[in-house]
Protein backbone atom coordinates (compact mmCIF):
# COMPACT_ATOMS: atom_id res chain seq x y z
CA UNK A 1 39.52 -3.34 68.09
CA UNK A 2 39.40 -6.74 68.25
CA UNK A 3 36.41 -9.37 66.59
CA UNK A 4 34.77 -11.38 68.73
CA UNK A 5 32.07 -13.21 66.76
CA UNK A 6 33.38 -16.03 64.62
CA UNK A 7 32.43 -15.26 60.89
CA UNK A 8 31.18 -18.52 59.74
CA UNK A 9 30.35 -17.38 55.92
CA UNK A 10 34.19 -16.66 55.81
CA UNK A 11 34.92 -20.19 57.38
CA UNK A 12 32.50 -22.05 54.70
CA UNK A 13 33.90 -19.86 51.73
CA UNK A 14 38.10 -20.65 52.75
CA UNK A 15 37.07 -24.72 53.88
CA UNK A 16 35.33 -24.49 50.05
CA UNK A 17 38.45 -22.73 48.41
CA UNK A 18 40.81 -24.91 50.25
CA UNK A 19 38.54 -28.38 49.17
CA UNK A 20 38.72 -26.94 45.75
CA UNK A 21 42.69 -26.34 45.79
CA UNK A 22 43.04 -30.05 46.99
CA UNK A 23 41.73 -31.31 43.77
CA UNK A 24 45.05 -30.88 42.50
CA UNK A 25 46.50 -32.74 44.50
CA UNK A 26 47.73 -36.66 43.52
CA UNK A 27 44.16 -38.45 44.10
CA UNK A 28 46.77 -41.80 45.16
CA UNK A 29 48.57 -40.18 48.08
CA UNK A 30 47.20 -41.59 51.42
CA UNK A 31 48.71 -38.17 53.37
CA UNK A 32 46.82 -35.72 50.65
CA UNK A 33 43.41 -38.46 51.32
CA UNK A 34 43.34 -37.51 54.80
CA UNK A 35 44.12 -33.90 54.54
CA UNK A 36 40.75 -34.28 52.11
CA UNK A 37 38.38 -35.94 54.69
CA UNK A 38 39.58 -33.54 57.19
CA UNK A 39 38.33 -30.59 54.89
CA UNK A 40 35.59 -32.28 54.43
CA UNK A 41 34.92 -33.02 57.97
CA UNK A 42 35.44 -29.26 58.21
CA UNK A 43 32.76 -28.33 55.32
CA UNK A 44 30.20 -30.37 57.14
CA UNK A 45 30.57 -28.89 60.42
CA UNK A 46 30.02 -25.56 58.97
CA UNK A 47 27.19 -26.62 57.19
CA UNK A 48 25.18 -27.13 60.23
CA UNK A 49 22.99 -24.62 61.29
CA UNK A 50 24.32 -24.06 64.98
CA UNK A 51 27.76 -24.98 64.13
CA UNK A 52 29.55 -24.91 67.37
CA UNK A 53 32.27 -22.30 67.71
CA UNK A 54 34.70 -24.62 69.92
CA UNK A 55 34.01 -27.56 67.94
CA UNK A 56 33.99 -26.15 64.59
CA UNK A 57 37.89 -24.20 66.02
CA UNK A 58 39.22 -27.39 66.86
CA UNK A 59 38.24 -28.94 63.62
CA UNK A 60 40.28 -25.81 61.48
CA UNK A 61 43.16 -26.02 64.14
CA UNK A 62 43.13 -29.67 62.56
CA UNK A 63 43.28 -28.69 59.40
CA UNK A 64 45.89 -26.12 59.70
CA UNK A 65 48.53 -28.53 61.38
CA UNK A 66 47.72 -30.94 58.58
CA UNK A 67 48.25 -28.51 56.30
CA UNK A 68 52.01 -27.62 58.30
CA UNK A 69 52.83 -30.80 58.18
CA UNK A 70 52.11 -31.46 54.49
CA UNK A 71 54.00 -28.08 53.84
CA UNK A 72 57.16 -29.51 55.92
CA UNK A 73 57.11 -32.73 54.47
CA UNK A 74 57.12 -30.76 50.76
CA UNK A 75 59.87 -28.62 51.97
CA UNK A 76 61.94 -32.10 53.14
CA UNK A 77 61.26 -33.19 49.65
CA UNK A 78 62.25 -30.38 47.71
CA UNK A 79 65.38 -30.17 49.53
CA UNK A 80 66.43 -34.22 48.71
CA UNK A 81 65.83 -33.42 45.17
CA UNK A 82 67.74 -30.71 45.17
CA UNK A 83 70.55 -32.51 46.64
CA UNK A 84 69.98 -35.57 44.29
CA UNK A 85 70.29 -33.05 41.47
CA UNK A 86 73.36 -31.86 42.31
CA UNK A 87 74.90 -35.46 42.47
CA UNK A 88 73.23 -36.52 39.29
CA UNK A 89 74.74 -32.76 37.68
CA UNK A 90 77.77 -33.75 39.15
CA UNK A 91 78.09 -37.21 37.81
CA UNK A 92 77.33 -35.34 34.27
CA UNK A 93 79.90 -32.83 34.98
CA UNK A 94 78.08 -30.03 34.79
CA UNK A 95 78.59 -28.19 37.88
């Protein structure tokens, strides 16, 4: 069975959860500054009374691809430390 109504308590508590879990985030980063006003943006639309399903899916769609790309660029990053560890390991001899 699938749902078709659009939970919006479940919406406000994640956009809250997810506005909290940015707080940990470097508060100088322009890239983790938008992916805050986005949220934001979010937790507004959802406070409205007759949030509008369409806009209000458009907004989290948003959101989410911010969120991929923030994940991918943290990937990328992890990986060219990784390989600057191994050169700086290697220039210590100690691989």
């Amino acid at each position: 069975m699938t749902q078709d109504t659009f939970d919006i308590h479940a919406a406000r508590r994640l956009a809250d959860e997810i506005s909290e879990n940015l707080t940990a985030l470097p508060k100088d980063s322009s890239k983790h500054a938008e992916l805050r006003a986005e949220v934001e943006e979010l937790k507004a639309m959802l406070k409205e009374a007759e949030a509008h399903n369409a806009a209000v899916e458009g907004k989290m769609r948003s959101v989410h691809a911010r969120f991929d790309r923030a994940a991918s660029e943290l990937q990328a990053d992890g990986i060219r430390v990784g390989a600057f560890l191994t050169q700086i390991g290697r220039m210590l001899g100690l691989d």
